[in-house]
C-alpha atoms as a PDB file:
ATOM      1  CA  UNK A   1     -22.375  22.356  32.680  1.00  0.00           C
ATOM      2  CA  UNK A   2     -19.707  21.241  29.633  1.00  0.00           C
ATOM      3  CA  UNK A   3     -20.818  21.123  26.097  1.00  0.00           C
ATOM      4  CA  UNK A   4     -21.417  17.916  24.952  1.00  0.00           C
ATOM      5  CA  UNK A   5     -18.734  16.235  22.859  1.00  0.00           C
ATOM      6  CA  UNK A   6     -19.653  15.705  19.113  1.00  0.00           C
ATOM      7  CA  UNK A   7     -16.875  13.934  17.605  1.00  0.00           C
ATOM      8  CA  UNK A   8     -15.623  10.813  18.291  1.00  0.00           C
ATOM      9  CA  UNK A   9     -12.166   9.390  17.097  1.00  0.00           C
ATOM     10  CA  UNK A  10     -12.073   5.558  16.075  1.00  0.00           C
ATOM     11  CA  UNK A  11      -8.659   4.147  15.768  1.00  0.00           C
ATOM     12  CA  UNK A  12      -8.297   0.185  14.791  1.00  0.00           C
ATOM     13  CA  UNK A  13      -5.340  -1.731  16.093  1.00  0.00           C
ATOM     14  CA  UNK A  14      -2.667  -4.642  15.498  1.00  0.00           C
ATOM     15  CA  UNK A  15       0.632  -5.188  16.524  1.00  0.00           C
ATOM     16  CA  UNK A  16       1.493  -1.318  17.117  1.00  0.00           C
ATOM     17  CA  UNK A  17       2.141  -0.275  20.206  1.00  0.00           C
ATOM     18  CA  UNK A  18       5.100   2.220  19.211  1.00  0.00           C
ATOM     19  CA  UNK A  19       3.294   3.713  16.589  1.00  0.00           C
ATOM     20  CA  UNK A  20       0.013   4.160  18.820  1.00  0.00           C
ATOM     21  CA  UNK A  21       2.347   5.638  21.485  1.00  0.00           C
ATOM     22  CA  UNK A  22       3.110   8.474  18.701  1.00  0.00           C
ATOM     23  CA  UNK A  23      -0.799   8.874  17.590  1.00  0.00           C
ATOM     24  CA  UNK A  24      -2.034   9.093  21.712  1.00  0.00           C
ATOM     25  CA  UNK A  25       0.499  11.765  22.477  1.00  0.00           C
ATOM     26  CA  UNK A  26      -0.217  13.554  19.851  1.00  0.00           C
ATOM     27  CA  UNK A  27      -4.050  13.286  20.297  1.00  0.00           C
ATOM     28  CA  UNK A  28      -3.773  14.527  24.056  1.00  0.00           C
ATOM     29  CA  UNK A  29      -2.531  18.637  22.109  1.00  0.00           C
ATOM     30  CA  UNK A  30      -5.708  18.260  20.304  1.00  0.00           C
ATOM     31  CA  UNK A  31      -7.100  22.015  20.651  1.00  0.00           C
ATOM     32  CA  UNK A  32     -10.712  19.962  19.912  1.00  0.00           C
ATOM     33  CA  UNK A  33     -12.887  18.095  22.449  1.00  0.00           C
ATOM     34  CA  UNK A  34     -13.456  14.446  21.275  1.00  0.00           C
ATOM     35  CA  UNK A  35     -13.921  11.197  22.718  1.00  0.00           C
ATOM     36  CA  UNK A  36     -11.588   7.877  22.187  1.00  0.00           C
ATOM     37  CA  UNK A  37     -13.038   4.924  21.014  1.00  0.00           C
ATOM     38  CA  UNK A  38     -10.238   1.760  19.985  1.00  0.00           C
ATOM     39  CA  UNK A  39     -11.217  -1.478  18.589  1.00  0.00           C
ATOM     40  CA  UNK A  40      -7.794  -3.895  18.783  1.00  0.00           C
ATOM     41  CA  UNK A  41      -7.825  -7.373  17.005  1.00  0.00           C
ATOM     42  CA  UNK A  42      -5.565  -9.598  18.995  1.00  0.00           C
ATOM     43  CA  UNK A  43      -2.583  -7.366  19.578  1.00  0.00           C
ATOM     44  CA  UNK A  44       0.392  -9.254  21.607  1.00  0.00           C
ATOM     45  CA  UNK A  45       2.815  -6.618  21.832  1.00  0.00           C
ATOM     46  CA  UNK A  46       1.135  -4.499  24.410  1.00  0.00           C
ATOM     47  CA  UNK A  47      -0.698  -2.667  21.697  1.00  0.00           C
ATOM     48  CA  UNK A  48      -3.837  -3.515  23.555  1.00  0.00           C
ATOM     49  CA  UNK A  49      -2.966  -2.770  26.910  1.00  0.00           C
ATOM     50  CA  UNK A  50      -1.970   0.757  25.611  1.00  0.00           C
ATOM     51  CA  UNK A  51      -5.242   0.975  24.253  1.00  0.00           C
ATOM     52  CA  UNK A  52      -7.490   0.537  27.092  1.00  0.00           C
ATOM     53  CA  UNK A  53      -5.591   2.425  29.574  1.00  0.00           C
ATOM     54  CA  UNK A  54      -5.686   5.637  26.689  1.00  0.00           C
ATOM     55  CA  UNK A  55      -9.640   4.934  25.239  1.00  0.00           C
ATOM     56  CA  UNK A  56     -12.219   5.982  26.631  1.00  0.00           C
ATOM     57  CA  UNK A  57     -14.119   2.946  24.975  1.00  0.00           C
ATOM     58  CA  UNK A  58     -11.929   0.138  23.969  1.00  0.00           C
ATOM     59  CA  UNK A  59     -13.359  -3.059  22.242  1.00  0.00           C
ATOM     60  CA  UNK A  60     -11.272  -6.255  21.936  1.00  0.00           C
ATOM     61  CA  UNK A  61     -12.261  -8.854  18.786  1.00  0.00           C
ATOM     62  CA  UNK A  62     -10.671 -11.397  17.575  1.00  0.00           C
ATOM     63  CA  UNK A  63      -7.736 -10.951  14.383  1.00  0.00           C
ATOM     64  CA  UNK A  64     -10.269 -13.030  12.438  1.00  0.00           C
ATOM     65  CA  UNK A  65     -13.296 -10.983  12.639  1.00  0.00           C
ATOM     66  CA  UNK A  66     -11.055  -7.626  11.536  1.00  0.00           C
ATOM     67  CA  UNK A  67     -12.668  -6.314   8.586  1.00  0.00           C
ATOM     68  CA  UNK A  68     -11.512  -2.836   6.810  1.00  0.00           C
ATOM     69  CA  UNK A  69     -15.447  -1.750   6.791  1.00  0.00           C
ATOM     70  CA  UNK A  70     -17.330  -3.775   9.094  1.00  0.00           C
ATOM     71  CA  UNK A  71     -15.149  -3.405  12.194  1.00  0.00           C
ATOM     72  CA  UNK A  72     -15.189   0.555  11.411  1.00  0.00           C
ATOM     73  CA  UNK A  73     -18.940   0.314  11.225  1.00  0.00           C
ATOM     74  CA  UNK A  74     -19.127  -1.790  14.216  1.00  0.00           C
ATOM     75  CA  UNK A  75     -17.835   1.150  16.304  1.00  0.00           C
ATOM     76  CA  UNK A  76     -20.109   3.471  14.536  1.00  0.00           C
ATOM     77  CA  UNK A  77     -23.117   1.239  15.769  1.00  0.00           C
ATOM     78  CA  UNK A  78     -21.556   1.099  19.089  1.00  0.00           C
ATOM     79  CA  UNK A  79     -21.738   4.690  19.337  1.00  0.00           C
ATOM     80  CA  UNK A  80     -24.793   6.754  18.235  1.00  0.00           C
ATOM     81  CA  UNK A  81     -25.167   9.881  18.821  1.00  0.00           C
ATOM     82  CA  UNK A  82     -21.837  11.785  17.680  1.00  0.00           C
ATOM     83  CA  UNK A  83     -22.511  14.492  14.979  1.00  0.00           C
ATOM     84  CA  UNK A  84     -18.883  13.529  13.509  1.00  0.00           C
ATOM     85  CA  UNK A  85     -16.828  10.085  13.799  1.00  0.00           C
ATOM     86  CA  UNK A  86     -13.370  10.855  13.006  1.00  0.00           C
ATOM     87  CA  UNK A  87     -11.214   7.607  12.041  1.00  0.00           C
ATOM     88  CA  UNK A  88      -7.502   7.462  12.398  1.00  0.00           C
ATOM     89  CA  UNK A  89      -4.787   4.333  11.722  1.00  0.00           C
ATOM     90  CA  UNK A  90      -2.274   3.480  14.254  1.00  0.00           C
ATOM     91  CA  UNK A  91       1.191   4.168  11.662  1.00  0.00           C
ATOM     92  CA  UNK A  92      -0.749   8.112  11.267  1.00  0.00           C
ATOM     93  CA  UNK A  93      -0.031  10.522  14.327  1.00  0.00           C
ATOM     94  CA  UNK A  94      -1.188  14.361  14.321  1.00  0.00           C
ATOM     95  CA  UNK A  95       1.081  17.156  13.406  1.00  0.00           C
ATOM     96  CA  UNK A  96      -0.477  20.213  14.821  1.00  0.00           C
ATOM     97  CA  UNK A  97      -2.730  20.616  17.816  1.00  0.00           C
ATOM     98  CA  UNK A  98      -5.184  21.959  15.933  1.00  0.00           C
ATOM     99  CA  UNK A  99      -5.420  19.221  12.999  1.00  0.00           C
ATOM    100  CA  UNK A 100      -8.678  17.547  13.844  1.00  0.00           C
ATOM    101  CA  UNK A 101      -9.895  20.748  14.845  1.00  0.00           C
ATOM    102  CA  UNK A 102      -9.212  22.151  11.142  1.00  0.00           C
ATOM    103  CA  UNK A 103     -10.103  18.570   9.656  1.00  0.00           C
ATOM    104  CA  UNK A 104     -13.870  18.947  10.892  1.00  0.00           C
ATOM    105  CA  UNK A 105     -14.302  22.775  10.356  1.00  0.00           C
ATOM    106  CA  UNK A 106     -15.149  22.637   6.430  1.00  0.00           C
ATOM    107  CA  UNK A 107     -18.271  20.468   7.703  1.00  0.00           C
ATOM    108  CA  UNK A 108     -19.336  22.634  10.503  1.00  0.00           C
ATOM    109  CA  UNK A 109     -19.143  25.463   7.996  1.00  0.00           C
ATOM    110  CA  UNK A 110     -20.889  23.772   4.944  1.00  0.00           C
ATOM    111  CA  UNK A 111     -23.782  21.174   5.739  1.00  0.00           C
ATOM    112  CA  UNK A 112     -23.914  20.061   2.587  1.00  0.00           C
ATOM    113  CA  UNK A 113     -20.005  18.321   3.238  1.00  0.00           C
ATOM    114  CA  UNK A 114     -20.577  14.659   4.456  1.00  0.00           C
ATOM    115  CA  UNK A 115     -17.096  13.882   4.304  1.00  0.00           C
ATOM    116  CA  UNK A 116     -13.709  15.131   4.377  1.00  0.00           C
ATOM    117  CA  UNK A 117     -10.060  13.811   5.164  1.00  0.00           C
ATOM    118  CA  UNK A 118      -6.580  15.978   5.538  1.00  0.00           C
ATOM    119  CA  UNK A 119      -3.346  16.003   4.278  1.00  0.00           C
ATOM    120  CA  UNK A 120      -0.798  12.930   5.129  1.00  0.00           C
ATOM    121  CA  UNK A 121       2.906  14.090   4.911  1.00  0.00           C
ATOM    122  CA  UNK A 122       5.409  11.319   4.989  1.00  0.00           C
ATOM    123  CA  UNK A 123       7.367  10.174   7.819  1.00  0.00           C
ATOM    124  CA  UNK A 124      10.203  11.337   8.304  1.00  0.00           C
ATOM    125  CA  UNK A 125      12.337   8.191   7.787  1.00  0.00           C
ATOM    126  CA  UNK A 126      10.287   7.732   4.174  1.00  0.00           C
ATOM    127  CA  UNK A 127      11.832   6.999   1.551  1.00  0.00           C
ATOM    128  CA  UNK A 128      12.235   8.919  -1.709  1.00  0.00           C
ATOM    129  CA  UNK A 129       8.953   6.780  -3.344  1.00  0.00           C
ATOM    130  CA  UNK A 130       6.997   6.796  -0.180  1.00  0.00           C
ATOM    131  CA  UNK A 131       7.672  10.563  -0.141  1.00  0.00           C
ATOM    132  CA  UNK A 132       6.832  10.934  -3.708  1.00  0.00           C
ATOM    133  CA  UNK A 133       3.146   9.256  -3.258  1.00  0.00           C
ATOM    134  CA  UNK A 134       2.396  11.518  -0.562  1.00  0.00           C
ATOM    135  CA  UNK A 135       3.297  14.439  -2.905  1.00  0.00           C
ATOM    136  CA  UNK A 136       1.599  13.334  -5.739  1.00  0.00           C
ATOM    137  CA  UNK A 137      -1.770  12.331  -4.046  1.00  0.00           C
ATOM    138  CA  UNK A 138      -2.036  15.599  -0.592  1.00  0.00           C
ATOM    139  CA  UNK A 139      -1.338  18.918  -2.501  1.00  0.00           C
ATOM    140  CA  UNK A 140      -0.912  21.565  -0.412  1.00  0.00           C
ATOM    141  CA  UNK A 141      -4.072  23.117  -1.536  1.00  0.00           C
ATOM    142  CA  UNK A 142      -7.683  22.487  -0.193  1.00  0.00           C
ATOM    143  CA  UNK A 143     -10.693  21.491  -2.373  1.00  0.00           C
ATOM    144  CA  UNK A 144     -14.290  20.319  -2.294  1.00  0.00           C
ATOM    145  CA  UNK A 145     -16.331  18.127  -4.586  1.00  0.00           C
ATOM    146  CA  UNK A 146     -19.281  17.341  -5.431  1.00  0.00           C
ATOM    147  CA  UNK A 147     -20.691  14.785  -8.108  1.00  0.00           C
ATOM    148  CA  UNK A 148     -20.618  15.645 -11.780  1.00  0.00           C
ATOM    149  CA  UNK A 149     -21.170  13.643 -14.624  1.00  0.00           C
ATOM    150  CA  UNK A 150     -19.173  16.369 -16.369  1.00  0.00           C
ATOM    151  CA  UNK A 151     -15.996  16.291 -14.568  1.00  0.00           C
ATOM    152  CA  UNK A 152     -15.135  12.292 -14.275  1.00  0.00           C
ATOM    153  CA  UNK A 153     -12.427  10.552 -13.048  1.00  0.00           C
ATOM    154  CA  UNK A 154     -12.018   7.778 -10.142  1.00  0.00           C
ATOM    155  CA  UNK A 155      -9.980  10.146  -8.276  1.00  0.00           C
ATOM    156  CA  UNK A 156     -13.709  12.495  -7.817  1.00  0.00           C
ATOM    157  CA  UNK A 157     -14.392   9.871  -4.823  1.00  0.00           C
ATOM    158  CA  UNK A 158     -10.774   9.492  -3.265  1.00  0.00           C
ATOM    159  CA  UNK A 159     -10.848   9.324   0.475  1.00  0.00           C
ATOM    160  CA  UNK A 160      -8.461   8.124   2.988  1.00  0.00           C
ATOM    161  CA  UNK A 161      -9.022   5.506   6.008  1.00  0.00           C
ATOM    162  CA  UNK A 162      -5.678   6.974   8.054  1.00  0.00           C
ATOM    163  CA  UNK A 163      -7.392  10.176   8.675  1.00  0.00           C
ATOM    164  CA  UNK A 164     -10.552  11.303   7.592  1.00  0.00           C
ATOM    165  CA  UNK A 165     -13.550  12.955   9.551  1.00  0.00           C
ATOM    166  CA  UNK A 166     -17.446  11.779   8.572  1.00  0.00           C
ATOM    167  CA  UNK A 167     -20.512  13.435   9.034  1.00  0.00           C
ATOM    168  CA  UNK A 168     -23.072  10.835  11.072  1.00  0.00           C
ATOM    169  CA  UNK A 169     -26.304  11.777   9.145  1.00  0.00           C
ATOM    170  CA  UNK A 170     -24.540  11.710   5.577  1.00  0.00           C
ATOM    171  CA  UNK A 171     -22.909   7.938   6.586  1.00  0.00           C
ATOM    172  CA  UNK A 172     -26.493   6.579   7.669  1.00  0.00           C
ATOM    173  CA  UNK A 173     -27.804   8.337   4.626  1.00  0.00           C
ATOM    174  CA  UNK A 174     -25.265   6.519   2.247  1.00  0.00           C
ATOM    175  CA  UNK A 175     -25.397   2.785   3.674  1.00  0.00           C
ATOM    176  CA  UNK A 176     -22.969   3.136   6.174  1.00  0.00           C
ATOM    177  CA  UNK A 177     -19.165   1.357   5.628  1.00  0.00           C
ATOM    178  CA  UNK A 178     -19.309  -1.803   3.701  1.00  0.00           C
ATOM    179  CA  UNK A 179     -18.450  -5.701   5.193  1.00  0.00           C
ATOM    180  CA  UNK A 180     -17.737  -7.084   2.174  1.00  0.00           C
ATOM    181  CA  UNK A 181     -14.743  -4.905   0.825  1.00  0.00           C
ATOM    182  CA  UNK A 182     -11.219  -6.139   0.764  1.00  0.00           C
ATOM    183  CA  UNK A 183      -9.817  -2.432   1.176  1.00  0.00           C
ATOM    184  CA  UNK A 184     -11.093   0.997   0.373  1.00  0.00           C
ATOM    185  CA  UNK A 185     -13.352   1.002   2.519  1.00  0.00           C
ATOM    186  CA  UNK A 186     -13.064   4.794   2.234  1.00  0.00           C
ATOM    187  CA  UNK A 187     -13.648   5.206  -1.169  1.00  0.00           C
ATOM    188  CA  UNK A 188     -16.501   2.741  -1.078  1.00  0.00           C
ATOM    189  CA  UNK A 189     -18.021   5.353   1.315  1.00  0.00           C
ATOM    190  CA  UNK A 190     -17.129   8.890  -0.278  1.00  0.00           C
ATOM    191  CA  UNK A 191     -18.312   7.222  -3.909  1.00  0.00           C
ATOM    192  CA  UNK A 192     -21.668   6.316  -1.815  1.00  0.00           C
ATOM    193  CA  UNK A 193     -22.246   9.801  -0.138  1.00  0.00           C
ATOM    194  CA  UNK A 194     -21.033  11.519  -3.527  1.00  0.00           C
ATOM    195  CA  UNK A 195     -24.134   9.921  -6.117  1.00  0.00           C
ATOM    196  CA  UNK A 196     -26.253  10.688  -2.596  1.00  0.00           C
ATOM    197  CA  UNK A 197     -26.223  14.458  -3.634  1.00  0.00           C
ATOM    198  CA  UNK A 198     -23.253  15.125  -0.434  1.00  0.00           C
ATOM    199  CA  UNK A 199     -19.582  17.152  -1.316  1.00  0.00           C
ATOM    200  CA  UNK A 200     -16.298  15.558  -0.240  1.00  0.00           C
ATOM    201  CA  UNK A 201     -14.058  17.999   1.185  1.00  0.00           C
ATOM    202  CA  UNK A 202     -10.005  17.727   1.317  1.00  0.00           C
ATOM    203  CA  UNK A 203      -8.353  19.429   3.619  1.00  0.00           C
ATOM    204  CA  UNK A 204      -4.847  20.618   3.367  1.00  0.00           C
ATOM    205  CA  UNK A 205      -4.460  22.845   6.694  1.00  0.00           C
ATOM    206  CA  UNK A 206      -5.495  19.661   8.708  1.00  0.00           C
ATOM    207  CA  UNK A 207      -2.171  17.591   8.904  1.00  0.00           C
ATOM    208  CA  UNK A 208      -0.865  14.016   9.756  1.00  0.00           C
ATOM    209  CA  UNK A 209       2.278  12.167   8.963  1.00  0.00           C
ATOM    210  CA  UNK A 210       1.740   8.527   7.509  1.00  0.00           C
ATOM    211  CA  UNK A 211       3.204   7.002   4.839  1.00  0.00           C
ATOM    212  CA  UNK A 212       5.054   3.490   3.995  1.00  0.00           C
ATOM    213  CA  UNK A 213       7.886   2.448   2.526  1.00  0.00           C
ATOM    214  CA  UNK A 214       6.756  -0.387   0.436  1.00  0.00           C
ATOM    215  CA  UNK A 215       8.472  -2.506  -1.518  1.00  0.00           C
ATOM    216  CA  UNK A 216       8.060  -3.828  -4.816  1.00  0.00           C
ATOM    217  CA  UNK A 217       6.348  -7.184  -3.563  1.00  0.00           C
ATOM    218  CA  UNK A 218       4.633  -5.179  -1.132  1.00  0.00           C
ATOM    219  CA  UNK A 219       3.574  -3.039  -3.920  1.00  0.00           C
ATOM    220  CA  UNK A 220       2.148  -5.832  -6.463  1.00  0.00           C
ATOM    221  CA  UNK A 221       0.049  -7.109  -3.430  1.00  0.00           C
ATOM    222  CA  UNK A 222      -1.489  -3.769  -2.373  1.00  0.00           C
ATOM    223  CA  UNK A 223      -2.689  -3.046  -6.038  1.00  0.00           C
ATOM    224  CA  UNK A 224      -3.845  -6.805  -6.419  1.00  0.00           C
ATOM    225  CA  UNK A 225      -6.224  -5.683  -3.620  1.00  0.00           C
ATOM    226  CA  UNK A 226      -6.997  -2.532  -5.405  1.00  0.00           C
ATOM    227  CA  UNK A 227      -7.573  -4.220  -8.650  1.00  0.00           C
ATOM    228  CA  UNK A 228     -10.111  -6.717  -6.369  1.00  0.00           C
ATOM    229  CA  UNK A 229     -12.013  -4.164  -5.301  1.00  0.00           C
ATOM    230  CA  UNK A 230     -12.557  -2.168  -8.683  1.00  0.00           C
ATOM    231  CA  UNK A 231     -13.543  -5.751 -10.514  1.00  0.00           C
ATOM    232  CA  UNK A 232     -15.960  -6.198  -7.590  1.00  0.00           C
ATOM    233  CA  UNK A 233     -17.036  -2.316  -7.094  1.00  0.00           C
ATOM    234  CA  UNK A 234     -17.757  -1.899 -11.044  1.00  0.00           C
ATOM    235  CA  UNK A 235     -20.042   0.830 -10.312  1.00  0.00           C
ATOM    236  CA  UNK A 236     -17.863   3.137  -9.113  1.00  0.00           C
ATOM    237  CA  UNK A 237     -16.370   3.095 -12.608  1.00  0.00           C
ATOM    238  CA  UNK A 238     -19.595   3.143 -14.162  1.00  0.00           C
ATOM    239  CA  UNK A 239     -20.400   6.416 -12.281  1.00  0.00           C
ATOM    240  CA  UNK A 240     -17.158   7.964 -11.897  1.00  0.00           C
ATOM    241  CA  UNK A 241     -15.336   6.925 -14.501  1.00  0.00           C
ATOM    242  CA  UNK A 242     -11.524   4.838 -15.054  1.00  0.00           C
ATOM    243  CA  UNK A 243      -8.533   5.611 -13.378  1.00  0.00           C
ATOM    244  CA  UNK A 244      -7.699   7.123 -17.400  1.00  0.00           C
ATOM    245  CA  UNK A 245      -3.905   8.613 -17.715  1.00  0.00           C
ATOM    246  CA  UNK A 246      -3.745   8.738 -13.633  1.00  0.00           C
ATOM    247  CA  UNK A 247      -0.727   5.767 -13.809  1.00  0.00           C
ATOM    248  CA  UNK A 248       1.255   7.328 -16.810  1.00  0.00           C
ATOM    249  CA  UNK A 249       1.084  10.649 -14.803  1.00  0.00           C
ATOM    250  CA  UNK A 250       2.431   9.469 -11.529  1.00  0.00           C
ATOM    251  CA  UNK A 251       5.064   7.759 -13.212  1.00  0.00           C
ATOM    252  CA  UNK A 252       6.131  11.039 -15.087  1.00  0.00           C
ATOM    253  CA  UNK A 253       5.667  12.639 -11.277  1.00  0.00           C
ATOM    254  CA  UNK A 254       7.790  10.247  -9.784  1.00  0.00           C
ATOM    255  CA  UNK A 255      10.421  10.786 -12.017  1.00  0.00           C
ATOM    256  CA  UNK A 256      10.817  14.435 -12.199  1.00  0.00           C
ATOM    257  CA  UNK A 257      10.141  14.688  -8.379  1.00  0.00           C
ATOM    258  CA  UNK A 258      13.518  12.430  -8.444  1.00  0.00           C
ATOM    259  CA  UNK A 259      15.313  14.586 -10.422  1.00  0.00           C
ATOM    260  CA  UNK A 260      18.323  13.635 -11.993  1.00  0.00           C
ATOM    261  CA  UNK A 261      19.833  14.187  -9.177  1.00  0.00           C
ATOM    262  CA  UNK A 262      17.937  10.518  -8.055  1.00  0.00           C
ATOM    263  CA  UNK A 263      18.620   9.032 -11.137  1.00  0.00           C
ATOM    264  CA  UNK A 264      19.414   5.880  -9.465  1.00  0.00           C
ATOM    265  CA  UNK A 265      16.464   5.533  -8.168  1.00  0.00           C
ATOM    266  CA  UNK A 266      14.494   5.596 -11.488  1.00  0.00           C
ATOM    267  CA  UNK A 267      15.145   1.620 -12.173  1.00  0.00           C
ATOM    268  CA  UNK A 268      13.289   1.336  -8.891  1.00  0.00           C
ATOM    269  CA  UNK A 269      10.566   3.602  -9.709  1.00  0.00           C
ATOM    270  CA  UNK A 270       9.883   1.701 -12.855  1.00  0.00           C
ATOM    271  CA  UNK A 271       9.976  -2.037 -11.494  1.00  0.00           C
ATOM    272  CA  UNK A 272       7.369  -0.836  -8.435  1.00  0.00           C
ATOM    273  CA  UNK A 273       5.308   0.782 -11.117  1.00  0.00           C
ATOM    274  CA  UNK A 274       5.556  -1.954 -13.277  1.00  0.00           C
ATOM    275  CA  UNK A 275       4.366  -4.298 -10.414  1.00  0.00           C
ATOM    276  CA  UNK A 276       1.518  -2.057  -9.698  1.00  0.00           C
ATOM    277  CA  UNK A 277      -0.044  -2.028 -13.169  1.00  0.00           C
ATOM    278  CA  UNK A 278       0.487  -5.774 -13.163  1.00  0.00           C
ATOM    279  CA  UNK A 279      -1.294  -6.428  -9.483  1.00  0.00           C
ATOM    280  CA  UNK A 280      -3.615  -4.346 -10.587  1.00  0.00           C
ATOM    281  CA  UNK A 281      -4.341  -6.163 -13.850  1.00  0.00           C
ATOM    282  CA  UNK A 282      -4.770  -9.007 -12.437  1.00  0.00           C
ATOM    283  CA  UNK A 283      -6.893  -8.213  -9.343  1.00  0.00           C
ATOM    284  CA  UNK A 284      -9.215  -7.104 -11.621  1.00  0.00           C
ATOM    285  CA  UNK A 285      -9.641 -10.866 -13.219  1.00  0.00           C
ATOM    286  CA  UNK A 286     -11.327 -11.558  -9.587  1.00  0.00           C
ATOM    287  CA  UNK A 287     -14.028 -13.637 -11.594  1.00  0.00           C
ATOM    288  CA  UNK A 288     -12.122 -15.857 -13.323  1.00  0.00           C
ATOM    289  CA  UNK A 289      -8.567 -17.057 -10.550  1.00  0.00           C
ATOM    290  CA  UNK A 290      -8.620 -19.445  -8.137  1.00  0.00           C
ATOM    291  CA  UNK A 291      -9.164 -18.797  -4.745  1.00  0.00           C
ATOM    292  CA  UNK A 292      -6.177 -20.217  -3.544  1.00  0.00           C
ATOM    293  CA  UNK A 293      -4.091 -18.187  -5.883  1.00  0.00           C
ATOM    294  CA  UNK A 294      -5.872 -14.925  -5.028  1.00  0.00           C
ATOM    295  CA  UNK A 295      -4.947 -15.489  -1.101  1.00  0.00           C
ATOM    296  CA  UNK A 296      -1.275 -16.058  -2.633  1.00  0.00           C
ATOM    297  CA  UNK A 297      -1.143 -12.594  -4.528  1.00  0.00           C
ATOM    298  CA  UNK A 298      -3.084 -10.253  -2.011  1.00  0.00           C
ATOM    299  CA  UNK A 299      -1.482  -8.283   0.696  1.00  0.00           C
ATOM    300  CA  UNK A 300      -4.600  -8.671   2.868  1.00  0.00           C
ATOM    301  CA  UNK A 301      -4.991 -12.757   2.798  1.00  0.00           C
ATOM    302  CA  UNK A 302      -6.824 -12.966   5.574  1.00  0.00           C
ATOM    303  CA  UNK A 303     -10.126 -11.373   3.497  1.00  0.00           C
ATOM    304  CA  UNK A 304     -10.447 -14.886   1.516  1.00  0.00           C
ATOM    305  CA  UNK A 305     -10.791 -17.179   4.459  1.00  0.00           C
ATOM    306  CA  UNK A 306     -13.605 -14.802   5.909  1.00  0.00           C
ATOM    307  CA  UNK A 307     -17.184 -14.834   5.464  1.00  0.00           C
ATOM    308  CA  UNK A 308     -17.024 -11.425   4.310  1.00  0.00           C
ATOM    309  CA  UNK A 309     -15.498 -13.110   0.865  1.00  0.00           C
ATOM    310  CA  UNK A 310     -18.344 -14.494  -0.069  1.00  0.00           C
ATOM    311  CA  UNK A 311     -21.051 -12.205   0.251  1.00  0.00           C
ATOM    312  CA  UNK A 312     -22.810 -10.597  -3.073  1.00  0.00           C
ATOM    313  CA  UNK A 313     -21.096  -8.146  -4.422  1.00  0.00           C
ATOM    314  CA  UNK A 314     -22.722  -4.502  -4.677  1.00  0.00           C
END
């Protein structure tokens, strides 16, 4: 008789189907036994066809009822009984047959670890920013934390949604992923399971490539979001403390990781950081803009037509 399978791999799609391609072929190396679970949202480019002939579970919805938490947590309900649910995004594919395997491991070896995600590297068509972020935010060195008024900083609960492993009994124990979030989803959940007494692990063996070459628009919008969910989520500031010199010293990364030898990409640098700050300035006046101008400024503007919008904030 076979072992039972423990872990379970999510993956949410749209509008992929290359990009899946990548992730399924280089799921089927995987030295670990999981099971496949996809959840597409009205894919017309064969994205969902892909899916269902791949998953061993795949779950159509409708684009409109996507949500960054509740469609994850959907799939969780969907599927009890897996000791580890292991969530992946379509643009993220594997780099090593044995990255889940190594993703999970810190978990099976410490029970007190309720989550943990790997290290992205960029793609390889990224360019010199996109390469930069991964740099400056997956070191090539492992570490696990735990909460400690002591040691603050927002980074304490960072977590990633492209590939990041989660313990069943420590994601019941924290609430589960949230419905009303407009991104960070992840954080939300490692924040949760971090004041619930659980570590966070990162793991640099375990590797995936994803990254995106945003631009500066692209950029404003994505930290509009950000600064949305901060205003909203004040307690994870309240426990955890601000974001503090983080911006000035991933500007000061950026450039130096440029070199002077990319001096002409530093005006670049500077405008998307600019437009970063200023996104994220004013996401976090949530209260007091219009709705209609929020939808305008936010990368994900499908959030403010949704119920999801409106629900109380925790």
């Amino acid at each position: 008789m076979s072992a039972p399978v423990d872990t379970l791999v999510i993956i949410p799609t749209y509008n992929g189907v290359n990009d899946l391609r990548r992730l399924i072929e280089s799921l089927h190396s995987q030295t670990l036994p999981f099971h496949l679970h996809i959840v597409d949202s009205g894919s017309t480019d064969g994205t969902a066809e892909l899916g269902s002939e791949h998953a061993d579970r795949f779950v159509s919805i409708p684009t409109e009822e996507f949500n960054h938490g509740g469609t994850r947590q959907k799939m969780i309900h969907g599927a009890p009984g897996y000791k580890t649910y292991v969530f992946l995004t379509q643009d993220a594919y594997l780099t090593h047959p044995r990255s889940l395997e190594l993703l999970i491991q810190p978990m099976q070896n410490d029970p007190e670890i309720g989550a943990a995600c790997g290290r992205q590297l960029p793609h390889h068509d990224a360019n010199p920013l996109a390469q930069h972020a991964r740099h400056f935010n997956y070191p090539a060195s492992s570490s696990v934390t735990r909460y400690d008024p002591r040691r603050l900083g927002v980074k304490t609960a960072f977590m990633s949604n492209s590939f990041a492993a989660y313990r069943a009994t420590a994601l019941r124990e924290s609430g589960g992923f949230p419905t009303h979030v407009i991104l960070s989803e992840d954080m939300y959940v490692a924040a949760r399971m971090l004041l619930k007494g659980w570590k966070v692990a990162y793991v640099a063996e375990a590797e995936c490539r994803h990254s995106h070459n945003y631009t500066a628009v692209e950029q404003f919008r994505r930290y509009f979001d950000i600064g949305v969910f901060h205003a909203r989520e004040f307690w994870i500031q309240q426990h955890f403390g601000g974001a503090g010199g983080e911006g000035l010293r991933y500007v000061k990364s950026e450039l130096s990781f440029l070199g002077l030898s990319g001096i002409h990409c530093w005006p670049v640098s500077l405008a998307h950081n600019i437009l970063k700050l200023l996104g994220y300035k004013l996401g976090k006046c949530d209260a007091i803009l219009p709705k209609c101008i929020k939808q305008r400024l936010s990368m994900h503007r499908g959030f403010w037509l949704s119920k999801n919008e409106s629900l109380e904030n925790r």
